[in-house]
Each structure stands twice: as C-alpha cells, then as structure tokens.
N, C-alpha and C. Protein backbone atom coordinates (compact mmCIF):
# COMPACT_ATOMS: atom_id res chain seq x y z
N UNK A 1 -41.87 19.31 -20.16
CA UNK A 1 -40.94 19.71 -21.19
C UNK A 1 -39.55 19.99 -20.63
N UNK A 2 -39.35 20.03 -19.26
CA UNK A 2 -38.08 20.51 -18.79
C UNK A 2 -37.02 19.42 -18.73
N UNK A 3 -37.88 18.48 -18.81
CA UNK A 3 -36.64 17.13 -18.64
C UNK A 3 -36.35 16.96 -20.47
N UNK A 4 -37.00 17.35 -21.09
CA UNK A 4 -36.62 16.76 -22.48
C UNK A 4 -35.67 17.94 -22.94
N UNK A 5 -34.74 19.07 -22.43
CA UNK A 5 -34.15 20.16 -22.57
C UNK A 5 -32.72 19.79 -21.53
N UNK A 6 -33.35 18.40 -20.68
CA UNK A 6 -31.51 18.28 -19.96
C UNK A 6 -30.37 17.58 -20.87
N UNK A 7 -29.36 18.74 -20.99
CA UNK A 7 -27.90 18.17 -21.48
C UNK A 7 -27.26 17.36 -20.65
N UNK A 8 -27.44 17.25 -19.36
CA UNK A 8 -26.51 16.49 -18.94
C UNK A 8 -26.97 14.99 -18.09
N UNK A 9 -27.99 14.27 -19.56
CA UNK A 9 -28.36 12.91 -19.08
C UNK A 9 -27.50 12.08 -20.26
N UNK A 10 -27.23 10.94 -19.64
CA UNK A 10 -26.18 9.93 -20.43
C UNK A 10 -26.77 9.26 -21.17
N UNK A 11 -28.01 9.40 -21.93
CA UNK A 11 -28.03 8.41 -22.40
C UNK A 11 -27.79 8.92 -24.20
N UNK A 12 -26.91 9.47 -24.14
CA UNK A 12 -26.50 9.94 -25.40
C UNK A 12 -25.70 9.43 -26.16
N UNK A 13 -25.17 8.66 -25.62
CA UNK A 13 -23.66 7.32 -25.24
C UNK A 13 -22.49 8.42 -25.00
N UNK A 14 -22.43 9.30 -24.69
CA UNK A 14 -20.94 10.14 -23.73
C UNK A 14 -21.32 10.36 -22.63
N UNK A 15 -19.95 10.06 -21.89
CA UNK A 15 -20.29 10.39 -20.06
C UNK A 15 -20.56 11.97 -20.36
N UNK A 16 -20.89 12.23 -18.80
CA UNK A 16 -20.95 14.37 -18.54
C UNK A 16 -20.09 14.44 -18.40
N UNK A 17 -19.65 15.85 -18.74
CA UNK A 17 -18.37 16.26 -18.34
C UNK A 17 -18.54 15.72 -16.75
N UNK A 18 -16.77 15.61 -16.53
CA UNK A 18 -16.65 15.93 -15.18
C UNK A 18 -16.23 17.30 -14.48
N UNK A 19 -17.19 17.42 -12.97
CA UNK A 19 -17.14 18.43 -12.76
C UNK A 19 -16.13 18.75 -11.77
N UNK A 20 -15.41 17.44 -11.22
CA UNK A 20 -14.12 17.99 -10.49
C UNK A 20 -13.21 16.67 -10.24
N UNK A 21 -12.52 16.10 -9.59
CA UNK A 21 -11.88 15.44 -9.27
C UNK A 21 -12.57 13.33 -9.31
N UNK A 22 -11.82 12.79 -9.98
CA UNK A 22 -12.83 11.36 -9.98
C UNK A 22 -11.64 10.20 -9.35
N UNK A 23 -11.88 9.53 -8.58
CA UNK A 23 -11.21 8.34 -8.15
C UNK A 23 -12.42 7.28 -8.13
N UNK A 24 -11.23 6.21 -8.60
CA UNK A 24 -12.43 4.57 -8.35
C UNK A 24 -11.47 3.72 -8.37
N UNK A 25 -11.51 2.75 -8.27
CA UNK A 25 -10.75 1.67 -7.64
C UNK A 25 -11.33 0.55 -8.82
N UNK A 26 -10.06 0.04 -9.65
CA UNK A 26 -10.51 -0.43 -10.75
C UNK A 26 -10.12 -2.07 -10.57
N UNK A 27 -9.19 -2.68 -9.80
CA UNK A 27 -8.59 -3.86 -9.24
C UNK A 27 -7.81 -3.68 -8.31
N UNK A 28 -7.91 -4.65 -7.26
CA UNK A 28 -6.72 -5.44 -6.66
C UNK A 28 -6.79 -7.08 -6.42
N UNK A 29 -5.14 -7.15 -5.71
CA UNK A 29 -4.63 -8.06 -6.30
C UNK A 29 -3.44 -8.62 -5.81
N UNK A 30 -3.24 -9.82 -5.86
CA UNK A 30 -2.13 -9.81 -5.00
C UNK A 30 -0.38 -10.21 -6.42
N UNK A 31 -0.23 -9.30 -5.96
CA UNK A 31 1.02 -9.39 -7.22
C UNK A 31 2.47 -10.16 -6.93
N UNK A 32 2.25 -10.00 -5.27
CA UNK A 32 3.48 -11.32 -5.23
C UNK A 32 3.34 -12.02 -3.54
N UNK A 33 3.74 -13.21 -3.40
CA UNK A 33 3.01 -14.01 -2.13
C UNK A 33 4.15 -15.18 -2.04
N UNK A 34 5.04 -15.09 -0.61
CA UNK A 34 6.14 -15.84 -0.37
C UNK A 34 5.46 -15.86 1.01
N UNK A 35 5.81 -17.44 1.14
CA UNK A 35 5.68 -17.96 2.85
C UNK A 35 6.66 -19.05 2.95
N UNK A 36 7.68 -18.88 3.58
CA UNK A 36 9.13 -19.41 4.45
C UNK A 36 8.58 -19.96 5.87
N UNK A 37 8.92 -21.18 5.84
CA UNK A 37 9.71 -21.53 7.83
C UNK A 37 10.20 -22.34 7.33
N UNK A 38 11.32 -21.94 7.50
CA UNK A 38 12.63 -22.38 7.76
C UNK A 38 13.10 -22.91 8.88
N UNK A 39 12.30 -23.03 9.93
CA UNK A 39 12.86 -23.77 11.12
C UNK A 39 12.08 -24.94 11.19
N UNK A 40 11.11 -25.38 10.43
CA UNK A 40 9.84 -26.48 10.44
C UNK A 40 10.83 -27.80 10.36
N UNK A 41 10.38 -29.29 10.88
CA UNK A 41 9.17 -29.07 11.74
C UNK A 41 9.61 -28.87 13.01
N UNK A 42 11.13 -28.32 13.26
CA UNK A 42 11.78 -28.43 14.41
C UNK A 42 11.03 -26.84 15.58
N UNK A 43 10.62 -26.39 14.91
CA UNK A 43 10.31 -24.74 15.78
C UNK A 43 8.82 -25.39 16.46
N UNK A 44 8.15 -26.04 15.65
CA UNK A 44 6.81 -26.58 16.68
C UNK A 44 7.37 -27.74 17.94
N UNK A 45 8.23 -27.91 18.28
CA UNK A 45 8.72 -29.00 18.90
C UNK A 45 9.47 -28.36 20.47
N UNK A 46 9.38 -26.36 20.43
CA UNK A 46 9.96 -25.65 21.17
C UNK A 46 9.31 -25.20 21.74
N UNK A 47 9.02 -24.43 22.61
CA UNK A 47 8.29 -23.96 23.97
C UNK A 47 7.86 -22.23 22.66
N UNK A 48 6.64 -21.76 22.14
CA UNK A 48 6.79 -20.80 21.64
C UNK A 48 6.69 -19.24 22.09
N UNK A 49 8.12 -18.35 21.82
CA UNK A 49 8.05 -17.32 21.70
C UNK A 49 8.00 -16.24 20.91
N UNK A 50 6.87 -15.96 20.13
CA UNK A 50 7.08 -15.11 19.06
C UNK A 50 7.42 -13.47 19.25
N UNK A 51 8.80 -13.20 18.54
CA UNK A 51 9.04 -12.00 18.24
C UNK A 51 8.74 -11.54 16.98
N UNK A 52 7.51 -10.60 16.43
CA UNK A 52 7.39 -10.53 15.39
C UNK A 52 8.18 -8.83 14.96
N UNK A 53 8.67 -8.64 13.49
CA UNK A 53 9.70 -7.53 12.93
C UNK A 53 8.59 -7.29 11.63
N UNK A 54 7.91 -6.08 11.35
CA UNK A 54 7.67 -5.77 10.34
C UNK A 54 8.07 -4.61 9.45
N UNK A 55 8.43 -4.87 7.97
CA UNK A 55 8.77 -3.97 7.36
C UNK A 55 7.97 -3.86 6.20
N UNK A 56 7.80 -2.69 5.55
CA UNK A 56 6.88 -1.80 5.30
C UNK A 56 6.84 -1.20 4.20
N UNK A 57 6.55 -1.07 2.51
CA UNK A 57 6.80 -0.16 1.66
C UNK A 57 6.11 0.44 0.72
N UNK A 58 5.47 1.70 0.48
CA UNK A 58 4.27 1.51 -0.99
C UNK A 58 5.34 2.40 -2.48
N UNK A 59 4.92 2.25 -3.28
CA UNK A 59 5.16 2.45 -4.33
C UNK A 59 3.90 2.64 -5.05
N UNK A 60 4.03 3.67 -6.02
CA UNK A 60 2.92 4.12 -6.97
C UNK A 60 3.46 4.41 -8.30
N UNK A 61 2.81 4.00 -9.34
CA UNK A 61 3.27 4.36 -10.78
C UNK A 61 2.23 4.57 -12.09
N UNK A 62 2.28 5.05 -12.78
CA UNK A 62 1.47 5.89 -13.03
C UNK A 62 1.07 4.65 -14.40
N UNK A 63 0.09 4.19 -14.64
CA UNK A 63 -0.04 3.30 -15.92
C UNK A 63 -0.53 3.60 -17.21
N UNK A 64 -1.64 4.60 -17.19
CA UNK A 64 -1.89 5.35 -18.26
C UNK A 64 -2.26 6.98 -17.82
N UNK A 65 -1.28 8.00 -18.80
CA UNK A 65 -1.85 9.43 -17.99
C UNK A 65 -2.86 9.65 -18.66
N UNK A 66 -3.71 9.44 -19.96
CA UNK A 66 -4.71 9.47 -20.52
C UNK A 66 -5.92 9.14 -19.44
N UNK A 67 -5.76 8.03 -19.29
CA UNK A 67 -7.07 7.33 -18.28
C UNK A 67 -6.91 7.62 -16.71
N UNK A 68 -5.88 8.51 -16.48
CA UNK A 68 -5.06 8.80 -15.34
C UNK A 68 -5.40 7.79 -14.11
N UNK A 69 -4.56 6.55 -14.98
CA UNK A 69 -4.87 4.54 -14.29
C UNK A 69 -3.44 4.96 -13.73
N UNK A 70 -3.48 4.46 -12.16
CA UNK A 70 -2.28 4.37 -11.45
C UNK A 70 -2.24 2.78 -11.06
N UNK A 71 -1.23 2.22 -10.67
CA UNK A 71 -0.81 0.63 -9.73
C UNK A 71 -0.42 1.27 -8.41
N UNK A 72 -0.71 0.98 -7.11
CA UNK A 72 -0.31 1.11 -5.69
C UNK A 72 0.19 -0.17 -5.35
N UNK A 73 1.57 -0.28 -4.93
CA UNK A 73 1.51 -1.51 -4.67
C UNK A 73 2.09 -1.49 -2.98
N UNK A 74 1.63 -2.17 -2.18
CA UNK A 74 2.01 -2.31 -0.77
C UNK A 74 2.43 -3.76 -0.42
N UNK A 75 4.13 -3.30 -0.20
CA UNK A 75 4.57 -4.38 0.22
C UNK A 75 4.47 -4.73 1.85
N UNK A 76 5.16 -5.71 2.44
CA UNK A 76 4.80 -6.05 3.53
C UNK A 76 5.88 -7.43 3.39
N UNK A 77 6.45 -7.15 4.59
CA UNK A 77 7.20 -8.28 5.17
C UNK A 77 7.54 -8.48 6.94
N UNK A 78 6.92 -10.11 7.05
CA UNK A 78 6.77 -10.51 8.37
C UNK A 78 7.69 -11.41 8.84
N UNK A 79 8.33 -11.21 9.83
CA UNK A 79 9.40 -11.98 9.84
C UNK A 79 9.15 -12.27 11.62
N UNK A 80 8.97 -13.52 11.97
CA UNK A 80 8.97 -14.11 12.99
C UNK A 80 9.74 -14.82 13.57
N UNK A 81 10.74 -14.58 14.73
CA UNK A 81 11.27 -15.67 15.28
C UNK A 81 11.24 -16.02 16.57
N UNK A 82 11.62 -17.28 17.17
CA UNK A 82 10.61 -17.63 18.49
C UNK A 82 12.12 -18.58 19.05
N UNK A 83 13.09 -17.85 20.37
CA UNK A 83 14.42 -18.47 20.83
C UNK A 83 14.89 -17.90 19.86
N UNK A 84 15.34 -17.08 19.42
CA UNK A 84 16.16 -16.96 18.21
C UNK A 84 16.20 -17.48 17.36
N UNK A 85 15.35 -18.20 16.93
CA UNK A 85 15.59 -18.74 15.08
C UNK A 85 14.11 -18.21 14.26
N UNK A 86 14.75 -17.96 13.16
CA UNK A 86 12.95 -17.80 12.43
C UNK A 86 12.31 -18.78 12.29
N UNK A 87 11.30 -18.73 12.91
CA UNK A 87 10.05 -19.12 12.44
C UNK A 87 9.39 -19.52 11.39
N UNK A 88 9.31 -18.15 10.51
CA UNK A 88 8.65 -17.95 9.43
C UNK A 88 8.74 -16.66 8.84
N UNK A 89 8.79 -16.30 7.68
CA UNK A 89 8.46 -15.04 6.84
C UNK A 89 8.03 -15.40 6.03
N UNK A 90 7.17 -14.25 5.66
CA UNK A 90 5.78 -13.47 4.73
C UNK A 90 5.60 -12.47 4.29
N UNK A 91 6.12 -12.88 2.87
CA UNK A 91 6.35 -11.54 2.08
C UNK A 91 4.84 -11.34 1.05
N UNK A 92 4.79 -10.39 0.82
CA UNK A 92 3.13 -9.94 0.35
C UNK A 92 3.34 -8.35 -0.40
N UNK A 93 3.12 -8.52 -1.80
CA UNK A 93 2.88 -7.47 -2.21
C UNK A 93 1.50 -7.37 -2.61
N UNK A 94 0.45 -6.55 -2.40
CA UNK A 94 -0.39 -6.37 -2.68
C UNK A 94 -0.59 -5.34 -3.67
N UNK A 95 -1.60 -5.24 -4.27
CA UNK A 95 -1.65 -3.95 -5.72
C UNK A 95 -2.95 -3.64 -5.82
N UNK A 96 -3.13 -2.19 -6.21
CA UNK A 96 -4.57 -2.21 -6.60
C UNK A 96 -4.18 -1.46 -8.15
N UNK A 97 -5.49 -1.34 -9.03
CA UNK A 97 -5.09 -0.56 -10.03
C UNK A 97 -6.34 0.68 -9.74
N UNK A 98 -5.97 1.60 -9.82
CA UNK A 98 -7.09 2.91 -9.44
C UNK A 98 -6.87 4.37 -10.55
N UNK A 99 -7.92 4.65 -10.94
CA UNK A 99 -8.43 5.77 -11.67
C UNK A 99 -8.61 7.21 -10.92
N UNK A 100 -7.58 7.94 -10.85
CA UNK A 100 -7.23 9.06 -10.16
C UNK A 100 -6.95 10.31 -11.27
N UNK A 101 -8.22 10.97 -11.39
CA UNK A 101 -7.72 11.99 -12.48
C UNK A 101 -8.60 13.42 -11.58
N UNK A 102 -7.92 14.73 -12.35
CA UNK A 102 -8.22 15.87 -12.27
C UNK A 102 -8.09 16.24 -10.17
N UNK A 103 -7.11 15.60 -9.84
CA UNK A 103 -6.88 16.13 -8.47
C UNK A 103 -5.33 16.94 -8.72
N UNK A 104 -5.72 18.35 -7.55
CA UNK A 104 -4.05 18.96 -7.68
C UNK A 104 -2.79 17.82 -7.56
N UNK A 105 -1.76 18.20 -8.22
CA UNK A 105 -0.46 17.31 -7.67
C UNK A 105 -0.33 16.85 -5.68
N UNK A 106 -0.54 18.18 -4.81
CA UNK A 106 -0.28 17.15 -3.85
C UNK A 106 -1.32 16.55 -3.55
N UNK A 107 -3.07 16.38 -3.62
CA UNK A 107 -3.86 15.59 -3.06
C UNK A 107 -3.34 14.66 -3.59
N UNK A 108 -3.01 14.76 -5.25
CA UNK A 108 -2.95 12.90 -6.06
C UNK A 108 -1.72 12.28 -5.29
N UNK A 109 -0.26 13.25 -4.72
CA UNK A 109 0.83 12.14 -3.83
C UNK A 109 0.26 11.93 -2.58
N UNK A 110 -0.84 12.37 -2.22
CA UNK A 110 -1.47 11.83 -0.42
C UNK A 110 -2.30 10.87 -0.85
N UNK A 111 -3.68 10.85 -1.94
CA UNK A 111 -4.18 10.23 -2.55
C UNK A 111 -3.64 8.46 -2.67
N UNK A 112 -2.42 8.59 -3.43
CA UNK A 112 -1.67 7.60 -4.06
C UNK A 112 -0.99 7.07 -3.15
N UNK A 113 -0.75 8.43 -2.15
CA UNK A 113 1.00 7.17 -0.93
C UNK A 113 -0.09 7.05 0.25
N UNK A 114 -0.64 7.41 0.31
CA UNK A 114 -1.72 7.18 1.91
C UNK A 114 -2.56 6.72 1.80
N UNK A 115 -3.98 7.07 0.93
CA UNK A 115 -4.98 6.80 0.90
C UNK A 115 -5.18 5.39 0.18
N UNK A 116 -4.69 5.45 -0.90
CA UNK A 116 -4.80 3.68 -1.51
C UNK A 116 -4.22 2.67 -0.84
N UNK A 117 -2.72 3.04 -0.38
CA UNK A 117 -2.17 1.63 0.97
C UNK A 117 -3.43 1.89 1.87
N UNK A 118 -3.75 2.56 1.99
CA UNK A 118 -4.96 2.76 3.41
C UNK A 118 -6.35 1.41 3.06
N UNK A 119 -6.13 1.68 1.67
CA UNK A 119 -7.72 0.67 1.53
C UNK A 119 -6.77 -0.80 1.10
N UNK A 120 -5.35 -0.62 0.70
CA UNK A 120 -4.72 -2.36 0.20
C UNK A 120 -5.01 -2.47 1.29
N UNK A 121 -4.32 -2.13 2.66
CA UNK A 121 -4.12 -2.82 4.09
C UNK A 121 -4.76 -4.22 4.45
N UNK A 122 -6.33 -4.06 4.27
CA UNK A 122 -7.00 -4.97 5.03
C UNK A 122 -7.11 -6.23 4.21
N UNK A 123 -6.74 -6.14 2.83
CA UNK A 123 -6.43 -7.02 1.92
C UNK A 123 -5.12 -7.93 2.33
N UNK A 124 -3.62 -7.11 3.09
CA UNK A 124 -2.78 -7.40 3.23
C UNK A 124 -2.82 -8.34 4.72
N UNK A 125 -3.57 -7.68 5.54
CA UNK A 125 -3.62 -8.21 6.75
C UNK A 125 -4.46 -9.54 6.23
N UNK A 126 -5.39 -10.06 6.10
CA UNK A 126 -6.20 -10.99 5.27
C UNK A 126 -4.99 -11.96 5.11
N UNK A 127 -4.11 -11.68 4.07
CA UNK A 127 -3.21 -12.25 3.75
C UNK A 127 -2.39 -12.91 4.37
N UNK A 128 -1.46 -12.58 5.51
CA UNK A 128 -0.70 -12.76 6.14
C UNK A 128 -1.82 -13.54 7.16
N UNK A 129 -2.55 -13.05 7.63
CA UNK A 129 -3.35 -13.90 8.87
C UNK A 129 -3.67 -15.34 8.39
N UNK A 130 -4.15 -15.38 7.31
CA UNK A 130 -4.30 -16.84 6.65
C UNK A 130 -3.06 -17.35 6.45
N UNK A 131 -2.03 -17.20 6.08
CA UNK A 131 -0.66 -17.85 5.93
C UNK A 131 -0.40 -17.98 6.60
N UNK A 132 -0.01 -17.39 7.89
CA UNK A 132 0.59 -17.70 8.94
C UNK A 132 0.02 -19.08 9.95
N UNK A 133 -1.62 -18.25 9.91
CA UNK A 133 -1.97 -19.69 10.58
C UNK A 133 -1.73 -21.53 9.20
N UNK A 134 -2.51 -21.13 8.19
CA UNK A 134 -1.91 -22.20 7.64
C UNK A 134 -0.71 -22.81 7.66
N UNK A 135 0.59 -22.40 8.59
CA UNK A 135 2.00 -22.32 8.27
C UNK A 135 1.82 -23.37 9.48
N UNK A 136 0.83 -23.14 10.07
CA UNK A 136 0.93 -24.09 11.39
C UNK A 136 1.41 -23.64 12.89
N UNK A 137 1.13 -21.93 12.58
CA UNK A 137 1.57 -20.69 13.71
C UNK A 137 0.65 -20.26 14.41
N UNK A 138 0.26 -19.73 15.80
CA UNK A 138 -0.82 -18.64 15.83
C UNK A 138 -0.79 -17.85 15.35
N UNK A 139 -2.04 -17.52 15.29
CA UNK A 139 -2.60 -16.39 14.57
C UNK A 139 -1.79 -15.09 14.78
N UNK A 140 -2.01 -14.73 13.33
CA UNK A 140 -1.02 -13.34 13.76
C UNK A 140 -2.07 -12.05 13.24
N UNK A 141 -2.38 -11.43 14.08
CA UNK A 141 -3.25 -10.32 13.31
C UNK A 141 -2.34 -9.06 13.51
N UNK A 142 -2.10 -8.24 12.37
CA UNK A 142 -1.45 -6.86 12.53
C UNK A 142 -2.52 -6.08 12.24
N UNK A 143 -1.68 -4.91 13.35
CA UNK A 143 -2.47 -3.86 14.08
C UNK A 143 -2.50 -2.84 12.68
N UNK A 144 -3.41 -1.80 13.05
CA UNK A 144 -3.69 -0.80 12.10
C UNK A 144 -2.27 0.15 11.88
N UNK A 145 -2.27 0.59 10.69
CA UNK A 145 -1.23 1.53 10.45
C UNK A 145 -2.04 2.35 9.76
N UNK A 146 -0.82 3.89 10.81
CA UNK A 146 -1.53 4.86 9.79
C UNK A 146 -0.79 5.61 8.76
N UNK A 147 -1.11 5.44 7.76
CA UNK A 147 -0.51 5.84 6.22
C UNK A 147 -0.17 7.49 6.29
N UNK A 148 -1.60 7.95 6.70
CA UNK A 148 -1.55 9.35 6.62
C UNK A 148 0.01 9.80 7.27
N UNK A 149 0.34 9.48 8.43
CA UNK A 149 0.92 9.98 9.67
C UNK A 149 2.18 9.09 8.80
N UNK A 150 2.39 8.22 8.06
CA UNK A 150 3.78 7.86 7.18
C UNK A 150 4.27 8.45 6.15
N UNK A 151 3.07 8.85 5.46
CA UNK A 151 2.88 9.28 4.78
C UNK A 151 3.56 11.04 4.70
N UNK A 152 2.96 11.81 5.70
CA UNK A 152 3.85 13.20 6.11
C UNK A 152 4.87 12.71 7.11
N UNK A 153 5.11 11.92 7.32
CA UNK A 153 6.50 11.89 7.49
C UNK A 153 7.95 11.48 6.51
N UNK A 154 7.17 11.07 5.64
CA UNK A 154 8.48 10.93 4.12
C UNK A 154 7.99 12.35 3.19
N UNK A 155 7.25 13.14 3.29
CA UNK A 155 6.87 14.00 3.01
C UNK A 155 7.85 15.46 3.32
N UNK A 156 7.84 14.71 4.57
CA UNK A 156 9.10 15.83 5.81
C UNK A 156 10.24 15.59 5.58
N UNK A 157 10.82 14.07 5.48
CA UNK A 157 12.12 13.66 4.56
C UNK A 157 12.61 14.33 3.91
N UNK A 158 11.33 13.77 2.67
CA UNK A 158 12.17 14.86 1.46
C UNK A 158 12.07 16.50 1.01
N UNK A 159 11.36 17.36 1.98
CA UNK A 159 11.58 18.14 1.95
C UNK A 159 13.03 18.35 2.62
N UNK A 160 13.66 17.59 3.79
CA UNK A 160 14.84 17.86 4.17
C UNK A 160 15.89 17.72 3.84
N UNK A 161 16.11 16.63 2.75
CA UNK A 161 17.08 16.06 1.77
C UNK A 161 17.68 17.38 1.49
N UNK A 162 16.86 18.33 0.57
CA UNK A 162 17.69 19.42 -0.30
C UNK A 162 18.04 19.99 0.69
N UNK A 163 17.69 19.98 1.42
CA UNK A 163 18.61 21.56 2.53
C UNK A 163 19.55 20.60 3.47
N UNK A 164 19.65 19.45 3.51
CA UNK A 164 20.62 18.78 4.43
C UNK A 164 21.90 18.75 3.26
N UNK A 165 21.25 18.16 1.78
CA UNK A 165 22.46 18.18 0.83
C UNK A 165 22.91 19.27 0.58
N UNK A 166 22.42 20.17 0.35
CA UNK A 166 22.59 22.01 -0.05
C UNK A 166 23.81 22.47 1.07
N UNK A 167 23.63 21.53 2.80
CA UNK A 167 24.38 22.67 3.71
C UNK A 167 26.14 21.59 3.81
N UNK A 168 25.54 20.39 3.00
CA UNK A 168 27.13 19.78 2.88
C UNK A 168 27.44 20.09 1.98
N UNK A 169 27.02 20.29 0.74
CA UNK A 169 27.61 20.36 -0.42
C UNK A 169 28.75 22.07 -0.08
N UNK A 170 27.79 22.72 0.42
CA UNK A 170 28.64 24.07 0.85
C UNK A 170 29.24 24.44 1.83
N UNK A 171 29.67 23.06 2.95
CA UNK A 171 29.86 22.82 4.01
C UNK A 171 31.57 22.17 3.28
N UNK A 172 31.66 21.21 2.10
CA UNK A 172 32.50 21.03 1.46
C UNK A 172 33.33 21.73 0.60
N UNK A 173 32.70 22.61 0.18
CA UNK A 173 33.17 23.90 -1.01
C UNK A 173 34.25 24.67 -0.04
C-alpha cells in the first residue's frame, strides 16, 4: 500500500516539483564555419613553417526566461601563417542551446561563461582539426583551454572597471 500513497511518481502527466537547480543541454551546433587560404596553391610549394595565432570569445544570451533556455556561443579563430604569409584561417562559431534554471546568479555566469564553452570546446576542436587538414595542412590539434581560469579572470576585469573608472573620473573632477 505504500507505493500507491507516492505523490511524487510521474505518471500523472506533470513533472515533480523540482527540488533544486536543473541544467541539460538541449542542442549544439555549429552556427557559423569559414575556411580561407589565401596563399593556395602557392604556400604548399614552400618549405613549411607554421605559426599558429588563436583568438578566443564566448557569449551567452538568454532565449527564453520562462524555460530558463540559454544559446552559448564559442567563437574561435585560427589563423596560420608559414614565412610570413597566411596560410589559412578558421573561423568557427559553435553554439549550444542549454536549460539552466533555479541556480544563484553567480553559479548561472560561471555555469554559462565557463562551464558550457567547457563542453562546446571539443566540438570546436573537431572542427578546426578536420578543416584544416582538409585545407590540405597538417594537422592542427588545439590544446585544452581552461574556461574556468578565463573565466575569473574577466570576472576580475570587471570588477576593476568601476574602481579604475571611479579613480579617473575623480582624478578629472
């Protein structure tokens, strides 16, 4: 008789309440995909030195606060050149769409700026490793990054903004 007295089985057709914080990962995706050489077919014809330059960016936005549905999107740009001329660049935005509700405000900005680029990454690397070699390059595999550790460091930024602007603004007065 004790199981026919539980409230909190689903098959009632409503979820259970939730009892604290829910994330899931609802898509990703690649939302934008550029591959350049610009030196072809003259750069395979050179003795190769690759210097590779990467730059780096995530963005998060909020898509529904009801369903508390966010977009992460992690950009990524590879820019190779070998004697001084490029090579090649590889631009890659990657996206996921993720369900992030009932976490305090700062887990959901570590959550959102660290933890989701943390799981695009290997999607992104994927990306670029196949293009590049298809481009007719070696292989390029990029190394791990850590979000967390980027993550508190724009964290540290902008806590410094107001007190760097605060001591000119009254540095000007």
């Amino acid at each position: 008789m004790a199981e026919e007295t539980n409230t909190g089985g689903t098959n009632s057709g409503t979820p259970p309440a939730q009892q604290g914080p829910e994330f899931a990962i609802q898509k990703i995706f690649i939302k934008d995909l550029s591959f350049e050489s610009p030196g072809a077919p003259g750069v395979f014809l050179k003795e190769w030195k690759g210097d590779t330059n990467i730059q780096l960016n995530t963005k998060a936005r909020q898509l529904n606060e009801q369903d508390g549905l966010f977009e992460v999107e992690l950009g990524l740009t590879v820019t190779t050149s070998s004697q001084g001329e490029t090579a090649y660049l590889v631009e890659v935005k990657q996206a996921g769409v993720f369900v992030a509700r009932g976490f305090p405000a700062d887990q959901q900005g570590h959550l959102l700026g660290a933890y989701c680029p943390n799981l695009l990454f290997p999607f992104v690397r994927e990306v670029v490793a196949d293009m590049v070699l298809k481009g007719g390059f070696p292989q390029l595999l990029l190394q791990p990054i850590n979000f967390d550790a980027l993550y508190a460091q724009h964290q540290q930024e902008q806590r410094n903004k107001p007190a760097e602007a605060g001591e000119s603004d009254s540095a000007s007065a």
